[in-house]
PDB file of N, CA and C in Angstrom:
ATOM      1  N   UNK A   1       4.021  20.000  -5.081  1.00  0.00           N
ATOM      2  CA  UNK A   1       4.106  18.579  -4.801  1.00  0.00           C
ATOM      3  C   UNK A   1       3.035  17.834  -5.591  1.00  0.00           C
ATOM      4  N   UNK A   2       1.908  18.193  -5.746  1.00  0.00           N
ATOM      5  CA  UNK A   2       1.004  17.704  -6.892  1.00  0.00           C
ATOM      6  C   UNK A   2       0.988  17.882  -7.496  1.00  0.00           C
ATOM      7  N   UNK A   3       1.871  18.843  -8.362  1.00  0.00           N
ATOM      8  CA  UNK A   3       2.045  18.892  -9.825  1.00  0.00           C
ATOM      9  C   UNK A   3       3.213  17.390  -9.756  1.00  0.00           C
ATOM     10  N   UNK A   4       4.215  17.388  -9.168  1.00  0.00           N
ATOM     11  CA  UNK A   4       5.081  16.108  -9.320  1.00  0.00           C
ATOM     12  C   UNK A   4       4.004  14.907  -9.167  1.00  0.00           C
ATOM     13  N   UNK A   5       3.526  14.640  -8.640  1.00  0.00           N
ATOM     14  CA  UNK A   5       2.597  13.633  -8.164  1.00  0.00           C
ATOM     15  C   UNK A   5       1.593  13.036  -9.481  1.00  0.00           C
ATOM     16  N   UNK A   6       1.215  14.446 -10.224  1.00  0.00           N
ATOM     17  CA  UNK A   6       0.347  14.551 -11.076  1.00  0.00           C
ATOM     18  C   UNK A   6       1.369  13.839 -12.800  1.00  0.00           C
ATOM     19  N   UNK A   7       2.504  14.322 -12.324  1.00  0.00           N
ATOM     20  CA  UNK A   7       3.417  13.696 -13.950  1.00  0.00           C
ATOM     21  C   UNK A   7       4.055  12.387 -13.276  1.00  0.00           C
ATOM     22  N   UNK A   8       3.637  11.699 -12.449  1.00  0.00           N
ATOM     23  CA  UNK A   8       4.103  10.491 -12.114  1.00  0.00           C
ATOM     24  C   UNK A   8       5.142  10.182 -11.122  1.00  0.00           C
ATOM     25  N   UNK A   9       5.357  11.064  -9.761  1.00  0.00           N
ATOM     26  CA  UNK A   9       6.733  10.734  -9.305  1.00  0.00           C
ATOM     27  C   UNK A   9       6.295  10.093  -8.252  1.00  0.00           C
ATOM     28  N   UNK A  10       6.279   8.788  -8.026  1.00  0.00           N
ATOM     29  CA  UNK A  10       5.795   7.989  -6.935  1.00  0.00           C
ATOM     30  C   UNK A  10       5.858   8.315  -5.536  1.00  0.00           C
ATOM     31  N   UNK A  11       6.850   8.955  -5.190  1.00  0.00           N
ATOM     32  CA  UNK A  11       7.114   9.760  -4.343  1.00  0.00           C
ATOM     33  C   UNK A  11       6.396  10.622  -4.210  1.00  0.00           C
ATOM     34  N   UNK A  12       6.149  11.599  -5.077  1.00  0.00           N
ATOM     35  CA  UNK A  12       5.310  12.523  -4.604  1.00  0.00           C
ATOM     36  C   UNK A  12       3.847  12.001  -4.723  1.00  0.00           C
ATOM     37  N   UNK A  13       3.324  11.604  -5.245  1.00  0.00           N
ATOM     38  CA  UNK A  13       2.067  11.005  -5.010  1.00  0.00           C
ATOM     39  C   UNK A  13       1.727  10.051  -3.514  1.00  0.00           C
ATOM     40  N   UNK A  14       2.929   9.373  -3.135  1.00  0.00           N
ATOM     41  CA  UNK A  14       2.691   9.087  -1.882  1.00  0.00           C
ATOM     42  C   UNK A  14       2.713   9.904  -0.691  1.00  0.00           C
ATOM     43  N   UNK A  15       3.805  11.322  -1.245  1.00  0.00           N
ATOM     44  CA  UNK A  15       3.570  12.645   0.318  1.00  0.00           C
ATOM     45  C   UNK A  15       2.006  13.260  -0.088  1.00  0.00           C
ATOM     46  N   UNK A  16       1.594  13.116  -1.325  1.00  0.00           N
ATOM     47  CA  UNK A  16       0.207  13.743  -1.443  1.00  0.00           C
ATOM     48  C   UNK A  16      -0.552  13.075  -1.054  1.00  0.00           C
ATOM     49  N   UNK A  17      -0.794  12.017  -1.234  1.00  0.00           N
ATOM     50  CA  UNK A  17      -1.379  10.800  -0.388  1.00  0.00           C
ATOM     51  C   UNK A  17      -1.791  11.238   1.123  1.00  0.00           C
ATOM     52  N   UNK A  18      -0.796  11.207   1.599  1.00  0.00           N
ATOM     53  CA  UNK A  18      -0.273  11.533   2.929  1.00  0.00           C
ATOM     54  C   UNK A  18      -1.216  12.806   3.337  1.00  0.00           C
ATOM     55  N   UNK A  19      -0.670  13.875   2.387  1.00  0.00           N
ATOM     56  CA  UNK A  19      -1.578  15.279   2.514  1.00  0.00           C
ATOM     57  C   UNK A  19      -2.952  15.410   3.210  1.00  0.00           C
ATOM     58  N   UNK A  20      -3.243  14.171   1.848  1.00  0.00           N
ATOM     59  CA  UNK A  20      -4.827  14.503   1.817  1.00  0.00           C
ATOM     60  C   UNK A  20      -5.772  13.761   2.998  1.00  0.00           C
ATOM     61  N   UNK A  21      -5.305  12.647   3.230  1.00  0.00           N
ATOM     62  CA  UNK A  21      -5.617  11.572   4.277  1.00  0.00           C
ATOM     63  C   UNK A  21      -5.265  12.385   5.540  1.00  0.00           C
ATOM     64  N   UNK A  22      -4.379  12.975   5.622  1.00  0.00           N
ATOM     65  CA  UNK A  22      -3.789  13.684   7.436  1.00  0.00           C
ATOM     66  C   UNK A  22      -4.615  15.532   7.414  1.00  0.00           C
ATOM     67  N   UNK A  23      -4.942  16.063   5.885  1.00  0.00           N
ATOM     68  CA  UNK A  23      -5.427  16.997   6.375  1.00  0.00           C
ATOM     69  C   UNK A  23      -4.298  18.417   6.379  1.00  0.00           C
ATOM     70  N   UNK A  24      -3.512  17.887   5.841  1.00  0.00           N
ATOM     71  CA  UNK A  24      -1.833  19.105   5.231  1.00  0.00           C
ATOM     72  C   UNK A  24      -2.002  19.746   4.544  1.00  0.00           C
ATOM     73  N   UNK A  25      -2.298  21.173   4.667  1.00  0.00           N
ATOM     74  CA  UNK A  25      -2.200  22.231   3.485  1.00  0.00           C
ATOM     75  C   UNK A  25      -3.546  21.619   3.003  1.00  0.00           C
ATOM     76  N   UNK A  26      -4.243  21.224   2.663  1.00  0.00           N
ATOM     77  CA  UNK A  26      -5.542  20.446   2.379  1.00  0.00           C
ATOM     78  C   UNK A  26      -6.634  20.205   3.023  1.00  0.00           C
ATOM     79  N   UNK A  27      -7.675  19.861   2.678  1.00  0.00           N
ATOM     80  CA  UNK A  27      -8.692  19.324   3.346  1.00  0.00           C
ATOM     81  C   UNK A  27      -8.650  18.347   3.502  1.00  0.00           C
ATOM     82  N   UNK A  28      -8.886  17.633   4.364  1.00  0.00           N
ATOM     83  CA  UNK A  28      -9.473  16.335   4.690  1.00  0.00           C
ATOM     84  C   UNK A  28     -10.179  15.259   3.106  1.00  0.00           C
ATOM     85  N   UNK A  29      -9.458  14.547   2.652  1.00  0.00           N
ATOM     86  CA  UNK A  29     -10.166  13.797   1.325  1.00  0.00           C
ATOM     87  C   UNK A  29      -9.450  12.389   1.387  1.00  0.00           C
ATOM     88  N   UNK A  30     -10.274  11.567   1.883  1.00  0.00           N
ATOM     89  CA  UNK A  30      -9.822  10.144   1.516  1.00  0.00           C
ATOM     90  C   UNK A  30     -10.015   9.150   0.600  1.00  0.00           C
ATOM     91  N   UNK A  31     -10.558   9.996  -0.194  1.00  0.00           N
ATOM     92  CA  UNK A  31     -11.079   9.175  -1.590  1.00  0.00           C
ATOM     93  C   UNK A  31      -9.751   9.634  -2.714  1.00  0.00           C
ATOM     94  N   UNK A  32      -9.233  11.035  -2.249  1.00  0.00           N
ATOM     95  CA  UNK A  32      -8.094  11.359  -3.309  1.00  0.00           C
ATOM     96  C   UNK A  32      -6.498  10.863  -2.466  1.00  0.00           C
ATOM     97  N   UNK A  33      -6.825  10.650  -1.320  1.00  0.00           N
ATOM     98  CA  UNK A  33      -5.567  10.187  -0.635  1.00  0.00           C
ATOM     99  C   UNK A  33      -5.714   8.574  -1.100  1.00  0.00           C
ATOM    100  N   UNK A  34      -6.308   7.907  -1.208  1.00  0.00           N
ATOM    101  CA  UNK A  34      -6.472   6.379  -1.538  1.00  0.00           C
ATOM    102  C   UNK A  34      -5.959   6.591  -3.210  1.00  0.00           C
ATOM    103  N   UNK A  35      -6.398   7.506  -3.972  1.00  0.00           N
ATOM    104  CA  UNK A  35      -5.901   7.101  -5.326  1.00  0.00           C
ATOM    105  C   UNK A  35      -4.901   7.780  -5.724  1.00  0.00           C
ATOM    106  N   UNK A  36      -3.937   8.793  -4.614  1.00  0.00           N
ATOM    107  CA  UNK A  36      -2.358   8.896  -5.225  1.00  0.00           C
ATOM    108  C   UNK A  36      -1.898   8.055  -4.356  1.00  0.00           C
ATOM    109  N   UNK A  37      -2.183   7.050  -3.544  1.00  0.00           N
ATOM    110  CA  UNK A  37      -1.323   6.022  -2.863  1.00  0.00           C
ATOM    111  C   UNK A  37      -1.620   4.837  -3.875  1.00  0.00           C
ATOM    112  N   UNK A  38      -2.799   4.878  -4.900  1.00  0.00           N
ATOM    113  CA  UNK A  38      -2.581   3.971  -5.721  1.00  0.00           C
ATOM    114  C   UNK A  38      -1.482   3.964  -6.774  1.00  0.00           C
ATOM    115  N   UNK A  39      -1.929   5.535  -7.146  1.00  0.00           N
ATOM    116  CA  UNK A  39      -0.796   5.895  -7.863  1.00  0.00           C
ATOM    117  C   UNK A  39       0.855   5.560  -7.645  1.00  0.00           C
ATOM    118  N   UNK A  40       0.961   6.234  -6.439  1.00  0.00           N
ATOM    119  CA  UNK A  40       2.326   5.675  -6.038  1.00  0.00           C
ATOM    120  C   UNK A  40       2.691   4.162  -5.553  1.00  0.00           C
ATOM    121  N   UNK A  41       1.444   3.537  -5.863  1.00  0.00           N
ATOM    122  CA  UNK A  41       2.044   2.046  -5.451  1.00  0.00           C
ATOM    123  C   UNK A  41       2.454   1.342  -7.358  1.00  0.00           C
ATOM    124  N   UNK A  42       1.148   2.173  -8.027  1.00  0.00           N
ATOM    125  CA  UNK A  42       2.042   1.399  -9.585  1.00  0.00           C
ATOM    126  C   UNK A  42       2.501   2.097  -9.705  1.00  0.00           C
ATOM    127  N   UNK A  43       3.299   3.215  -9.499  1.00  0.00           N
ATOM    128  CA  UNK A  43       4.234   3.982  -9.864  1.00  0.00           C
ATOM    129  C   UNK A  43       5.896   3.099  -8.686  1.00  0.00           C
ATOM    130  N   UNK A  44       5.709   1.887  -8.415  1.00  0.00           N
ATOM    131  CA  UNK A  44       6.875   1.273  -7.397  1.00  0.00           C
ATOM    132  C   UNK A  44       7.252   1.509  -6.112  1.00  0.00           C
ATOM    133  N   UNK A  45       6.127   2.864  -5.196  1.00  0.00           N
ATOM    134  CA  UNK A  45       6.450   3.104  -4.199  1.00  0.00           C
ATOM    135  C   UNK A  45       6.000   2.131  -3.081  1.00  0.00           C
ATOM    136  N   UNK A  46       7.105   1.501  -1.972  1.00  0.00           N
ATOM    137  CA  UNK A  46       6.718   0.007  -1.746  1.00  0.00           C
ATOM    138  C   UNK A  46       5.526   0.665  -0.149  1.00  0.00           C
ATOM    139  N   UNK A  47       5.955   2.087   0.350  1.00  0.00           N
ATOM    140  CA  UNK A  47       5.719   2.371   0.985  1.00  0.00           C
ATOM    141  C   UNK A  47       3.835   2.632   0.950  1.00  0.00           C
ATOM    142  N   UNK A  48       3.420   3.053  -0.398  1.00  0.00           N
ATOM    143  CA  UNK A  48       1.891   3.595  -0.568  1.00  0.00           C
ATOM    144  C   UNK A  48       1.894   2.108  -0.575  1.00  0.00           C
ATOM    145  N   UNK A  49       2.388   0.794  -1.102  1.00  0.00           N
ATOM    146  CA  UNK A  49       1.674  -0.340  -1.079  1.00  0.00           C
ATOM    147  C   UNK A  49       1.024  -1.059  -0.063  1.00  0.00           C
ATOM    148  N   UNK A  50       2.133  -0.762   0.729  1.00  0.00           N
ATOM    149  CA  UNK A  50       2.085  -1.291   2.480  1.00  0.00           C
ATOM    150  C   UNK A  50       0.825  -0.384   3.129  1.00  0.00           C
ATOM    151  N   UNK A  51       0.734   1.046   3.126  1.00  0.00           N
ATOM    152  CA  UNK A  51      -0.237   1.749   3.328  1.00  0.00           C
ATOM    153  C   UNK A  51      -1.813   1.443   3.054  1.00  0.00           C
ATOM    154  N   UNK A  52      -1.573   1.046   1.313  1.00  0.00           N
ATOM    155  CA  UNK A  52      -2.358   0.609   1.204  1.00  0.00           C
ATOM    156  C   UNK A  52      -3.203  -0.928   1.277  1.00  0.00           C
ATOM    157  N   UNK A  53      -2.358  -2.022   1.534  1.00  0.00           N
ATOM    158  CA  UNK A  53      -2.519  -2.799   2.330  1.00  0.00           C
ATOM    159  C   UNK A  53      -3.078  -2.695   3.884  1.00  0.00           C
ATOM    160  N   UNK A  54      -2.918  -1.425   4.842  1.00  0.00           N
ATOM    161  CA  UNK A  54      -3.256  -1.409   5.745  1.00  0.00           C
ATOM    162  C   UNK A  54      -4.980  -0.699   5.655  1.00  0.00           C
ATOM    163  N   UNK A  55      -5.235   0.726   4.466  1.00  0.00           N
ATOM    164  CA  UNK A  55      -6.296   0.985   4.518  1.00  0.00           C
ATOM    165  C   UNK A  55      -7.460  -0.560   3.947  1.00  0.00           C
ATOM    166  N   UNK A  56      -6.898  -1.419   3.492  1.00  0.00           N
ATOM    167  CA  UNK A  56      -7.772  -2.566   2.808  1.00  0.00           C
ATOM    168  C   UNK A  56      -8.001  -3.082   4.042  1.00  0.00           C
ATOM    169  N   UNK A  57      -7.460  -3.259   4.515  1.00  0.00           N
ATOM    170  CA  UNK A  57      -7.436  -4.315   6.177  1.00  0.00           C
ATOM    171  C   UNK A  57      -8.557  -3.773   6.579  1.00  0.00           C
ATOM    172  N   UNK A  58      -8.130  -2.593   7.181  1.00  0.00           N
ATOM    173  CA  UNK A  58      -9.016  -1.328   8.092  1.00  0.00           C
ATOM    174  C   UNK A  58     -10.530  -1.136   8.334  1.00  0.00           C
ATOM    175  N   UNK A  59     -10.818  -1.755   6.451  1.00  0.00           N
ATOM    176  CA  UNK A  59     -12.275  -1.360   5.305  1.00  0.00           C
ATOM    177  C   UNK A  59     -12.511  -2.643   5.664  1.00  0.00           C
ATOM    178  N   UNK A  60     -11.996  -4.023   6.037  1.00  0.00           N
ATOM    179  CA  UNK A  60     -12.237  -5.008   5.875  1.00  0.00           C
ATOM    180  C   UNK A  60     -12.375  -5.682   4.741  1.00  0.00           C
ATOM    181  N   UNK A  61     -11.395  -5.378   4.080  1.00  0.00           N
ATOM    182  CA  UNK A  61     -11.261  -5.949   2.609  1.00  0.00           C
ATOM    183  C   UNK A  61      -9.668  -7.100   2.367  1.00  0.00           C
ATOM    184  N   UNK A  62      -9.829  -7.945   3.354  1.00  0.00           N
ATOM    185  CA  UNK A  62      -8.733  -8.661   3.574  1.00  0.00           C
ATOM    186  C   UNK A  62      -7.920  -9.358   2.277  1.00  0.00           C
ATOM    187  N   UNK A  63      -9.103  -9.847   1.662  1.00  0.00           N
ATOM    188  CA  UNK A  63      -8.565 -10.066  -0.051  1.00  0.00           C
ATOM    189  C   UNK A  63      -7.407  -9.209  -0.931  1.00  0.00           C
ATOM    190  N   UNK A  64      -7.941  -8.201  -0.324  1.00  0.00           N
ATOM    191  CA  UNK A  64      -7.141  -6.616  -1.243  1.00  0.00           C
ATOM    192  C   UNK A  64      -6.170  -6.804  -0.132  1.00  0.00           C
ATOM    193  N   UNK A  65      -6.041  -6.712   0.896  1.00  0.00           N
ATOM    194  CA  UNK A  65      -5.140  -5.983   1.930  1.00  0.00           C
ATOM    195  C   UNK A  65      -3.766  -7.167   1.744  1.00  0.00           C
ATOM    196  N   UNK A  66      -4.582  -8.402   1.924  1.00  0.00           N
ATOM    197  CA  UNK A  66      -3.642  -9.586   1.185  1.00  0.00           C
ATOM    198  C   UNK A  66      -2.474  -9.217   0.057  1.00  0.00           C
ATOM    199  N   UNK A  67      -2.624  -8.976  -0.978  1.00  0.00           N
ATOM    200  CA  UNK A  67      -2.503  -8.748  -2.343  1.00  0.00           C
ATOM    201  C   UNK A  67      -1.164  -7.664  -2.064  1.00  0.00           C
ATOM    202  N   UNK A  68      -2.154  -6.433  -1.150  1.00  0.00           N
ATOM    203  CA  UNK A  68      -1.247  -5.081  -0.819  1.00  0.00           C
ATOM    204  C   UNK A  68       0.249  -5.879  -0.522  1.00  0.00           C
ATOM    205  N   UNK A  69       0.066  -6.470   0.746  1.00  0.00           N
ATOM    206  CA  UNK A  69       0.824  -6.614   1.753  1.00  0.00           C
ATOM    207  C   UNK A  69       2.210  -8.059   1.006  1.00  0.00           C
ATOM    208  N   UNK A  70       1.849  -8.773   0.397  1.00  0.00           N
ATOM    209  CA  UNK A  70       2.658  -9.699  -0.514  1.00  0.00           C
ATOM    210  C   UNK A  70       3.349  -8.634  -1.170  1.00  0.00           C
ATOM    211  N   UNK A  71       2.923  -7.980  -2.046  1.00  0.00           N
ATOM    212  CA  UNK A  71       3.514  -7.422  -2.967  1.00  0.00           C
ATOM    213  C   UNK A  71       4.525  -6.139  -2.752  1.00  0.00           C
ATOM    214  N   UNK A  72       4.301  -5.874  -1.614  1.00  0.00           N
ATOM    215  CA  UNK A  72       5.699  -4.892  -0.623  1.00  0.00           C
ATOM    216  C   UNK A  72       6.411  -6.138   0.061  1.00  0.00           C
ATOM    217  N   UNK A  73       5.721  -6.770   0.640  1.00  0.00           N
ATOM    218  CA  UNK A  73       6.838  -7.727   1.463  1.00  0.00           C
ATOM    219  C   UNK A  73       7.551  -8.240  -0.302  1.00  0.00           C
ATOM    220  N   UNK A  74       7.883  -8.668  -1.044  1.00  0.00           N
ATOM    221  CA  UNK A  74       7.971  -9.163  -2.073  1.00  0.00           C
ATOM    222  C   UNK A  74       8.966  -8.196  -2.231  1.00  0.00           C
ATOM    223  N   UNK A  75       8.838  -6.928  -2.170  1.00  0.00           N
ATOM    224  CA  UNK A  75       9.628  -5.517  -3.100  1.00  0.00           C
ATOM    225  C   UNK A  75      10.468  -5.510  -1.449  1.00  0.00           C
ATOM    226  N   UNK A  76      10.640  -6.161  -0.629  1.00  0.00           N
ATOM    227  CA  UNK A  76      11.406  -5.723   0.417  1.00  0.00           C
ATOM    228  C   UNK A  76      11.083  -5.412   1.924  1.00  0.00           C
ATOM    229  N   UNK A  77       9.598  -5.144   2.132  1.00  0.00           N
ATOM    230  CA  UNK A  77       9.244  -4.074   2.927  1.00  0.00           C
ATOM    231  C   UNK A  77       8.517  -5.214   3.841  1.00  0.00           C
ATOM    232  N   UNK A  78       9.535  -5.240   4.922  1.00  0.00           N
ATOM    233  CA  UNK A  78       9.141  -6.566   5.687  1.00  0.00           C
ATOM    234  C   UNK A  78       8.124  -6.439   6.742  1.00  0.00           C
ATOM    235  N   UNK A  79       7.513  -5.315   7.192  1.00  0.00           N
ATOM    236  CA  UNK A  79       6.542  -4.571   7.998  1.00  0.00           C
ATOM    237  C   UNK A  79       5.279  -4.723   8.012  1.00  0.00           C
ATOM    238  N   UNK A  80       5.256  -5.195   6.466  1.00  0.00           N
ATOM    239  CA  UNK A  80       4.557  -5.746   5.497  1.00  0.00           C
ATOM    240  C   UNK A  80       3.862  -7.229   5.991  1.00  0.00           C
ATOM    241  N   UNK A  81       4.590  -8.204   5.937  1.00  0.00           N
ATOM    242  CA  UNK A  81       4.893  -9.612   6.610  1.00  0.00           C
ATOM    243  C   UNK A  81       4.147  -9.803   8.073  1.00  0.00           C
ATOM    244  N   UNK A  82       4.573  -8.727   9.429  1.00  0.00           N
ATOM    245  CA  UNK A  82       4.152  -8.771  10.049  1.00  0.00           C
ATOM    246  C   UNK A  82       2.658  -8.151  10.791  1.00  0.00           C
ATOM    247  N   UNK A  83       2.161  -6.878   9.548  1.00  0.00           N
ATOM    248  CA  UNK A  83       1.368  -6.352  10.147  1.00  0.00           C
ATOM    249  C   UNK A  83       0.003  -7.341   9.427  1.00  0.00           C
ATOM    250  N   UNK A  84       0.335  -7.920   8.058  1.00  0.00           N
ATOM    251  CA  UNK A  84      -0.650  -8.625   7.641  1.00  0.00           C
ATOM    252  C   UNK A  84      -0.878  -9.759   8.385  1.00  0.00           C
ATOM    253  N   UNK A  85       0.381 -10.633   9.510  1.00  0.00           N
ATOM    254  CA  UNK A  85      -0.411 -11.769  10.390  1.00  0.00           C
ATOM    255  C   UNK A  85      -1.143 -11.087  11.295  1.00  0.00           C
ATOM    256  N   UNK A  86      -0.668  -9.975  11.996  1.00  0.00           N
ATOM    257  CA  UNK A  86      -1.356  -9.480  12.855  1.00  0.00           C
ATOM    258  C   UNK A  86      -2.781  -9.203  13.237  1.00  0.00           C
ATOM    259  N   UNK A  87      -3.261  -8.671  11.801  1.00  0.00           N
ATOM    260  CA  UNK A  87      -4.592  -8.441  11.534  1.00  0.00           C
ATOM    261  C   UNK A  87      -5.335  -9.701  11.027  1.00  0.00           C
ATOM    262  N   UNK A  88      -4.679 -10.201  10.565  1.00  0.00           N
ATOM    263  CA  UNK A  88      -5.032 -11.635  10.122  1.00  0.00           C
ATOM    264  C   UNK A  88      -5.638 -11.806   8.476  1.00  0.00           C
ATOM    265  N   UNK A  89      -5.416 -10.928   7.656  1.00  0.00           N
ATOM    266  CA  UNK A  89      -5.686 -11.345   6.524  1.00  0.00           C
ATOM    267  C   UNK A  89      -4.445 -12.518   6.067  1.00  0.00           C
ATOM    268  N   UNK A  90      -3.281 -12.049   6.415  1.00  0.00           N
ATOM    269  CA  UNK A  90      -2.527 -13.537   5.944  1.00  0.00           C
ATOM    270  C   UNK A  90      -2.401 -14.790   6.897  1.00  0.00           C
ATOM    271  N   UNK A  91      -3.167 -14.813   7.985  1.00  0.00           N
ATOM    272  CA  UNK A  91      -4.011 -16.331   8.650  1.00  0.00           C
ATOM    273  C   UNK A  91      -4.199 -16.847   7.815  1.00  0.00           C
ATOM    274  N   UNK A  92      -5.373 -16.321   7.006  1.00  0.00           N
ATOM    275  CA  UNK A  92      -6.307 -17.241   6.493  1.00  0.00           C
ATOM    276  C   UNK A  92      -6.038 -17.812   5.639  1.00  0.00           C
ATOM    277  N   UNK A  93      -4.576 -17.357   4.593  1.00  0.00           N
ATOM    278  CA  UNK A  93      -4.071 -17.643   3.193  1.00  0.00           C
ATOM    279  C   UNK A  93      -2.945 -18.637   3.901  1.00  0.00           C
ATOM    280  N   UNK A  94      -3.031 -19.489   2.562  1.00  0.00           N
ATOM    281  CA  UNK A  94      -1.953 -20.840   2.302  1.00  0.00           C
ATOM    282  C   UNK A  94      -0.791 -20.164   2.483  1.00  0.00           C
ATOM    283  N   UNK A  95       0.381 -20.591   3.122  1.00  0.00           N
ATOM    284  CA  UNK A  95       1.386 -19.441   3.526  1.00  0.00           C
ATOM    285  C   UNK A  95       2.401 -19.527   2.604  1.00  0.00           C
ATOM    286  N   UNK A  96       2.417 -20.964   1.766  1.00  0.00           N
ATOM    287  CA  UNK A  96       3.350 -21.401   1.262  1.00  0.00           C
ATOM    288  C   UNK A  96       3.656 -19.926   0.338  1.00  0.00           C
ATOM    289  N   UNK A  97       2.843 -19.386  -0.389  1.00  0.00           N
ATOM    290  CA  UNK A  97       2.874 -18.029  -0.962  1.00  0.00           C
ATOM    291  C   UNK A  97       3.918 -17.268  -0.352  1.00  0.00           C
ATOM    292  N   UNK A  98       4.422 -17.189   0.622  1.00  0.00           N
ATOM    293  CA  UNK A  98       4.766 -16.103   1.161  1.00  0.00           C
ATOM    294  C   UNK A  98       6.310 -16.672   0.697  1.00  0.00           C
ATOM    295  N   UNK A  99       6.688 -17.765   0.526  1.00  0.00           N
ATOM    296  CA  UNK A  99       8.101 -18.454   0.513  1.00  0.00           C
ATOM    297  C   UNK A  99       7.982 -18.530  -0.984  1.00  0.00           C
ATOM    298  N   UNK A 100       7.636 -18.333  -1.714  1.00  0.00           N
ATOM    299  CA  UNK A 100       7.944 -18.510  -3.106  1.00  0.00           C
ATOM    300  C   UNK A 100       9.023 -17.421  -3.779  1.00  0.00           C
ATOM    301  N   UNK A 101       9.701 -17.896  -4.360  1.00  0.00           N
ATOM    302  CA  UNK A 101      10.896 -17.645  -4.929  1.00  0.00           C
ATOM    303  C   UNK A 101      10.703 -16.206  -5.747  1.00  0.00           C
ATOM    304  N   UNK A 102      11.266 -15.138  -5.861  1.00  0.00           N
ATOM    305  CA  UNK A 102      10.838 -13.879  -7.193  1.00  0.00           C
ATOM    306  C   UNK A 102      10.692 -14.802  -8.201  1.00  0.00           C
ATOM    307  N   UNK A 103      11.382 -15.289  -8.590  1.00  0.00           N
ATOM    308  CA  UNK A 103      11.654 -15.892 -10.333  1.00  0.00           C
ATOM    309  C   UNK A 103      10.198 -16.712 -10.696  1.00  0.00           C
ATOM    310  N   UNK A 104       9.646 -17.238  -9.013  1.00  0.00           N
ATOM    311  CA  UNK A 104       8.412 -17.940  -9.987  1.00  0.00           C
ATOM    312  C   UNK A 104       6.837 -17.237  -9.792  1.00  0.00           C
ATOM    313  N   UNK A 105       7.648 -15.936  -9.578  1.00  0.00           N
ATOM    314  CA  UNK A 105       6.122 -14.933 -10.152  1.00  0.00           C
ATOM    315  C   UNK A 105       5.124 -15.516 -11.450  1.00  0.00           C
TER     316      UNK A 105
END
């Protein structure tokens, strides 16, 4: 699974992700679980985005967690939408953002 992960399959970089953060077949590493969920978020996985939107929150990095959480809600992932009011990094932002059209990326 980390050899896939390792040649780019977003997918697998997000179950390795997963691995390493929960402690699967692995040790415990959240510094390498944070950067194949990066991986798999520019690699299009909407799921490491949202994830990673939630570890930004977590760290208190609402700026980042912001950013995360648009850009899955954006790709679809509406879970996205609600867990960022919840915590409140998207309180604080102009909301109009959230209604803007794909095309005027």
């Amino acid at each position: 699974m980390r050899k896939a992960g390792e040649l780019g399959c977003a997918q697998a970089c997000a179950n390795v992700a997963l691995f390493y953060r929960q402690g699967i077949g692995v040790a415990i590493d959240e510094e390498k679980g944070m950067h194949y969920f990066r991986l798999a978020a520019k690699g299009g996985n909407v799921y490491a985005r949202y994830n990673l939107g939630c570890l930004e929150g977590q760290a208190g990095n609402t700026d980042r967690a912001f950013k995360h959480y648009i850009i899955a809600a954006r790709a679809g992932h509406e879970k996205s939408l609600t867990t960022g009011l919840e915590e409140g990094s998207l309180q604080r932002m102009n909301m109009q953002i959230l209604y803007c059209p794909k095309t005027a990326r």
